[in-house]
Protein backbone atom coordinates (compact mmCIF):
# COMPACT_ATOMS: atom_id res chain seq x y z
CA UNK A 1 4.22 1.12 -9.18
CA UNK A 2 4.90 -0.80 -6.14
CA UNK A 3 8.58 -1.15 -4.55
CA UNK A 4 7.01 -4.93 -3.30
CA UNK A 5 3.90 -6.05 -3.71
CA UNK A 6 1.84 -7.32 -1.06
CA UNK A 7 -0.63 -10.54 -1.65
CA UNK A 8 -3.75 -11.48 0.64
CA UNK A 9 -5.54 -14.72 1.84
CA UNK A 10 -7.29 -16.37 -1.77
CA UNK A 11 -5.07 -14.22 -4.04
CA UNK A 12 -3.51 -16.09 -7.19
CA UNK A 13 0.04 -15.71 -7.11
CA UNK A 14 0.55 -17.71 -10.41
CA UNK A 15 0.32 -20.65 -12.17
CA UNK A 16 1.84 -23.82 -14.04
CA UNK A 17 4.64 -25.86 -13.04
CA UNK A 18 5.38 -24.02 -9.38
CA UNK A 19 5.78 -25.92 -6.20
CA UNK A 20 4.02 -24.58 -3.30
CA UNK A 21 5.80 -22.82 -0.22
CA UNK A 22 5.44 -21.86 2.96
CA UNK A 23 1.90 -20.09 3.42
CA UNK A 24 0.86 -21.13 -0.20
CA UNK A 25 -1.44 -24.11 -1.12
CA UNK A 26 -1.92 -25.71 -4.84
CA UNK A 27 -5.29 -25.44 -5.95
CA UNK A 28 -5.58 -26.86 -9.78
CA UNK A 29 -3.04 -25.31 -11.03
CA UNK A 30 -2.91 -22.29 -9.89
CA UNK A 31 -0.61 -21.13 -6.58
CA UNK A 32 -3.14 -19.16 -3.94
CA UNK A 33 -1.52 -17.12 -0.66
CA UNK A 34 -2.87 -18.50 2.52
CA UNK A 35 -1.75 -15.31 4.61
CA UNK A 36 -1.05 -11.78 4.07
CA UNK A 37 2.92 -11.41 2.98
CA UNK A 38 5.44 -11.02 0.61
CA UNK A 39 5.32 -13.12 -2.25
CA UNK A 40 8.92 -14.78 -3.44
CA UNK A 41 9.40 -17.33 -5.78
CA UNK A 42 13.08 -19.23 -5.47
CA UNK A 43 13.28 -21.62 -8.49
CA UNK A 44 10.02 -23.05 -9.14
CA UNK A 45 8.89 -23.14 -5.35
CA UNK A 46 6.84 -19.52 -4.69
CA UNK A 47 6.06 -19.05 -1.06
CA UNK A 48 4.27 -15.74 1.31
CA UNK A 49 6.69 -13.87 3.73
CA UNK A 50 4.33 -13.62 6.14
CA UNK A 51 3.45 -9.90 7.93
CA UNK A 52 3.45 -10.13 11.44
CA UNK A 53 0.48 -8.31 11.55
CA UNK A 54 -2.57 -7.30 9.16
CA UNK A 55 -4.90 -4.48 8.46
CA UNK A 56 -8.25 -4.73 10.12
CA UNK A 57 -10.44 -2.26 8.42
CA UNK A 58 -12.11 0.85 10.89
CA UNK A 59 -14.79 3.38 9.94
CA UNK A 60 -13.15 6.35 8.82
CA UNK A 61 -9.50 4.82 7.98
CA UNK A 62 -7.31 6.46 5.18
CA UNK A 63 -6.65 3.70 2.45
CA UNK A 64 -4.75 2.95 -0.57
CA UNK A 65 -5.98 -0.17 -2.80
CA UNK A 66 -5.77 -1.31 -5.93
CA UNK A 67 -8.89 -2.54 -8.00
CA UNK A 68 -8.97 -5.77 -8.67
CA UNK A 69 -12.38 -6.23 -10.20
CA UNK A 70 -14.61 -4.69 -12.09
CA UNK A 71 -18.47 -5.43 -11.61
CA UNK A 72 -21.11 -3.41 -14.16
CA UNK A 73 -22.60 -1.66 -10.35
CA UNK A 74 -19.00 -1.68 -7.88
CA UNK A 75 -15.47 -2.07 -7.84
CA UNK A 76 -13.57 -4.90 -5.84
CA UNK A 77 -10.45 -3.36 -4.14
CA UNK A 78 -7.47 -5.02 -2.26
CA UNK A 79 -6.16 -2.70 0.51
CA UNK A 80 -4.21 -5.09 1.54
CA UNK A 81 -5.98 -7.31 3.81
CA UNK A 82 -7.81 -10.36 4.92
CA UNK A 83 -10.71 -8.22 3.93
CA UNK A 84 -11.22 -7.16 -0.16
CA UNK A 85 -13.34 -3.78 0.01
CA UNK A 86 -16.40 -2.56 -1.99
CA UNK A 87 -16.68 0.69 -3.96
CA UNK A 88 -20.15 1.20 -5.52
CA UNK A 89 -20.76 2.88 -8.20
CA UNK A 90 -22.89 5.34 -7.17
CA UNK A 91 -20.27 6.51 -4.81
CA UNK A 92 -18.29 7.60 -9.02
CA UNK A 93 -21.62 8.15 -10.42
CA UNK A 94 -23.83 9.77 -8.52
CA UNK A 95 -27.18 9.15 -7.36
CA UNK A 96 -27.76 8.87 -11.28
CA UNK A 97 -25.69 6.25 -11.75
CA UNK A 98 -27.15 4.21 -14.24
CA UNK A 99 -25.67 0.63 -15.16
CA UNK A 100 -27.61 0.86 -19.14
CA UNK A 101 -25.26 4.23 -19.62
CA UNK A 102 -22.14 4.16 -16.95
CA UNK A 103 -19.42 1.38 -18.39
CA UNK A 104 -17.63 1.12 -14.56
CA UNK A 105 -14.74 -0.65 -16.63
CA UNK A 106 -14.04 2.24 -18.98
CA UNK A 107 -14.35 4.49 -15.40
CA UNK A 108 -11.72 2.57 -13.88
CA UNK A 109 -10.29 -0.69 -14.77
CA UNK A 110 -8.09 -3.35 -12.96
CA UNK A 111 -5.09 -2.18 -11.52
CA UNK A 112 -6.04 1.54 -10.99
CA UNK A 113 -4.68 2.50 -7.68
CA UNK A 114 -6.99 4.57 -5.65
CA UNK A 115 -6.94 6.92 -2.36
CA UNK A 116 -9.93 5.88 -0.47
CA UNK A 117 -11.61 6.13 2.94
CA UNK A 118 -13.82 3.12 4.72
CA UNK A 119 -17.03 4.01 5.28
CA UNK A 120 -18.99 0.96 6.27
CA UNK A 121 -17.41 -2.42 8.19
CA UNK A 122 -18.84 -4.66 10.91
CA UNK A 123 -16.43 -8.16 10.03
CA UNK A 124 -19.88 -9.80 8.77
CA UNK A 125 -19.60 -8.51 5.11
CA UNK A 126 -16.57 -6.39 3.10
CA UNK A 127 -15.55 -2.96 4.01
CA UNK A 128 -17.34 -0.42 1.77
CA UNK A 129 -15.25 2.58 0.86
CA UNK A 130 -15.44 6.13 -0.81
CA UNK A 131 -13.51 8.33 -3.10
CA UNK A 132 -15.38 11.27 -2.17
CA UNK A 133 -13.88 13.69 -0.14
CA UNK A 134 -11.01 15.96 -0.17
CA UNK A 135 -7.35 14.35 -1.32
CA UNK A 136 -9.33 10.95 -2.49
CA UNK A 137 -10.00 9.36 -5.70
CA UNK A 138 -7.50 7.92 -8.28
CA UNK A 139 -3.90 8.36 -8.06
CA UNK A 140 -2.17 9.20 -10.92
CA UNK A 141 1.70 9.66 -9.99
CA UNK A 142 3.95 8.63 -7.51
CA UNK A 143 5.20 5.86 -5.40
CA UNK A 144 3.91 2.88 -3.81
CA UNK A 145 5.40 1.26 -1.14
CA UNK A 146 4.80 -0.78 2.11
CA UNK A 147 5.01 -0.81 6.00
CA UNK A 148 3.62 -3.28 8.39
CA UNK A 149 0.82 -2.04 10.10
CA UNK A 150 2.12 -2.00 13.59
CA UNK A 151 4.58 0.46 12.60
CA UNK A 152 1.76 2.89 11.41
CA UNK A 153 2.33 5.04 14.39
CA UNK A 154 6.14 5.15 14.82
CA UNK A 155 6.26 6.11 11.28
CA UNK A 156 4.02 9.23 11.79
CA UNK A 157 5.36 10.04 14.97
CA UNK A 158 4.07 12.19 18.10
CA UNK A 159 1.27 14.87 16.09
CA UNK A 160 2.86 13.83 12.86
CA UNK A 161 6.13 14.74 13.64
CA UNK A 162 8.13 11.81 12.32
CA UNK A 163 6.77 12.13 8.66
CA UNK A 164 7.11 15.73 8.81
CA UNK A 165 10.77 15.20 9.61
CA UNK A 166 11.03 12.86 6.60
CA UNK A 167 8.97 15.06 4.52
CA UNK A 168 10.94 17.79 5.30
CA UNK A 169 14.95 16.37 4.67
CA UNK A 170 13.58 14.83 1.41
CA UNK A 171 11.35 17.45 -0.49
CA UNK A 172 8.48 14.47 -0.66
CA UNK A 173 4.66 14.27 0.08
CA UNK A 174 3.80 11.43 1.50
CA UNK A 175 0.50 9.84 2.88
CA UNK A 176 0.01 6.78 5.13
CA UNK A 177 -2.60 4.65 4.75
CA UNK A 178 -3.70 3.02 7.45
CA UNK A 179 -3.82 -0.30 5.70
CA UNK A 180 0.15 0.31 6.03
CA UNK A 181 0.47 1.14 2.32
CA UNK A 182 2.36 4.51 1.43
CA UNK A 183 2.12 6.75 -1.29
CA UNK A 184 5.44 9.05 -1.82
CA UNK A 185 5.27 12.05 -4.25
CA UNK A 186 8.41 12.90 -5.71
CA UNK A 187 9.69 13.51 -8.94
CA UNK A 188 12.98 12.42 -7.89
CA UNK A 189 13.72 8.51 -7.56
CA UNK A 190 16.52 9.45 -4.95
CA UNK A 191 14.55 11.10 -2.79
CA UNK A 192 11.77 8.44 -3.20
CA UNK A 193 14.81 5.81 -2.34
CA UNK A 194 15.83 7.88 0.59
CA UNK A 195 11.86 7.51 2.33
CA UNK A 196 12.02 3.84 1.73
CA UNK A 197 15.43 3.59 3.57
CA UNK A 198 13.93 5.66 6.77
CA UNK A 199 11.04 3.75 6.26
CA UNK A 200 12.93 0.56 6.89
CA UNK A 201 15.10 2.00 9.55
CA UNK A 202 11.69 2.30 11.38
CA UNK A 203 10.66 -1.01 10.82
CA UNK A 204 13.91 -2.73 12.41
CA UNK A 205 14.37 -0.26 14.72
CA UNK A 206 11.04 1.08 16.51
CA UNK A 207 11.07 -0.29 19.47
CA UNK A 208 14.77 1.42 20.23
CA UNK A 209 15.27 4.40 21.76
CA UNK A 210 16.22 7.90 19.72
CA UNK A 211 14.67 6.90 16.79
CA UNK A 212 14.09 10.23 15.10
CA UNK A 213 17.94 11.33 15.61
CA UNK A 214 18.86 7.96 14.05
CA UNK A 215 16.10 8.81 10.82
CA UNK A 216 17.43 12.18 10.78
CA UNK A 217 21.17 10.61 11.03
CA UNK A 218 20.54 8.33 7.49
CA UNK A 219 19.00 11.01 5.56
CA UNK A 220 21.34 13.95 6.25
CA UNK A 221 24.10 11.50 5.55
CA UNK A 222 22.59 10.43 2.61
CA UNK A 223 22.74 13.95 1.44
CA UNK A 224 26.04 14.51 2.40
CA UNK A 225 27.38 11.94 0.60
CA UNK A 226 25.82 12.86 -2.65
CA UNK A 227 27.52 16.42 -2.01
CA UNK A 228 30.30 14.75 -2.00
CA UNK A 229 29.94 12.61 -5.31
CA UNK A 230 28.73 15.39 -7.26
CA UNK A 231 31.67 17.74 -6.15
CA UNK A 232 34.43 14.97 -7.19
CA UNK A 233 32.76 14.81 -10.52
């Protein structure tokens, strides 16, 4: 589901006969990131493309994670951070939530990708989160990809009108997370193709003046061009 994935601090990246890379260490056997990044694995050496920035969890954030482990009362979830959040089971369950009847693992199991909001964080103990509330809970369809933090706001623009200029020249839904992870909803792999490439644009180029003409620039001539392929067919 994800265009690339992103690892954090302590994650596994594999294991076996792999040299370790740049921001990696080898633990037993296993390969473990030492920073959030990229993972990339050239030959039998697997090293972290580091971010140049990470996701520090707020009260209130938007967030897409992905659970990572199942406990018989919580979830583990990796928004993609130095931090690994916390959904209780209650917060599924109810106030009824008993851990005799309610099998967490048949509820959700590892990998489900969920649309959550932070509710608790102080830095001494893991982010708590919630799937309660309108647009959260588990998402089903789409596209996953990724944006470093820091270009969070440049990528939504001035009241949201960057991603409503995206939105609107590629017939997609898309929601930030704050965590710098991006779902795109779109039945159409082009047009999903088409956000990414804006996305990057961003990335390289936010700090350079004109920004949305040059975003509106790549996707109008993306659609141009595909005009012009389908007409010579």
């Amino acid at each position: 589901m994800s265009e690339k994935p992103i690892v954090v601090p302590g994650e596994i990246l594999t294991s076996g006969y792999y040299r370790a890379g740049e921001n990696t260490i080898k633990l037993d056997n296993s390969i473990i990131a030492t920073k959030v990044g990229i993972p990339q694995t050239k030959g039998n050496t697997v090293r972290v493309i580091a971010l140049k920035s990470f996701y520090v969890p707020k009260i209130h954030d938007l967030v897409i994670g992905i659970v990572s482990e199942v406990y018989y009362n919580m979830w583990k979830v990796n928004i993609f951070s130095p931090y690994v959040a916390v959904l209780p089971a209650v917060d599924v369950f109810g106030r009824r939530f008993d851990p005799t009847k309610d099998n967490t693992l048949k509820k959700m199991g590892i990998g489900t990708v969920l649309k959550a909001r932070i509710t608790l964080f102080d830095r001494t103990q893991d982010p708590v989160i919630t799937i309660r509330g309108e647009g959260l809970g588990i998402i089903e369809k789409g596209f996953i990809t990724s944006v470093n933090p820091s270009k969070i706001a440049k990528l939504i623009g001035k009241k949201g009108s960057m991603l409503q200029k995206i939105e609107q020249l590629t017939d997609t839904k898309i929601t930030v997370g704050q965590n710098g992870i991006i779902l795109i909803e779109t039945q159409s792999i082009r047009a999903k193709d088409k956000v990414i490439k804006a996305i990057r644009l961003i990335e390289r180029e936010a700090h350079l003046p004109d920004l949305a003409d040059r975003v509106t620039e790549i996707l109008k001539e993306d659609g141009e061009n595909e005009h012009e392929k389908a007409t010579d067919q």
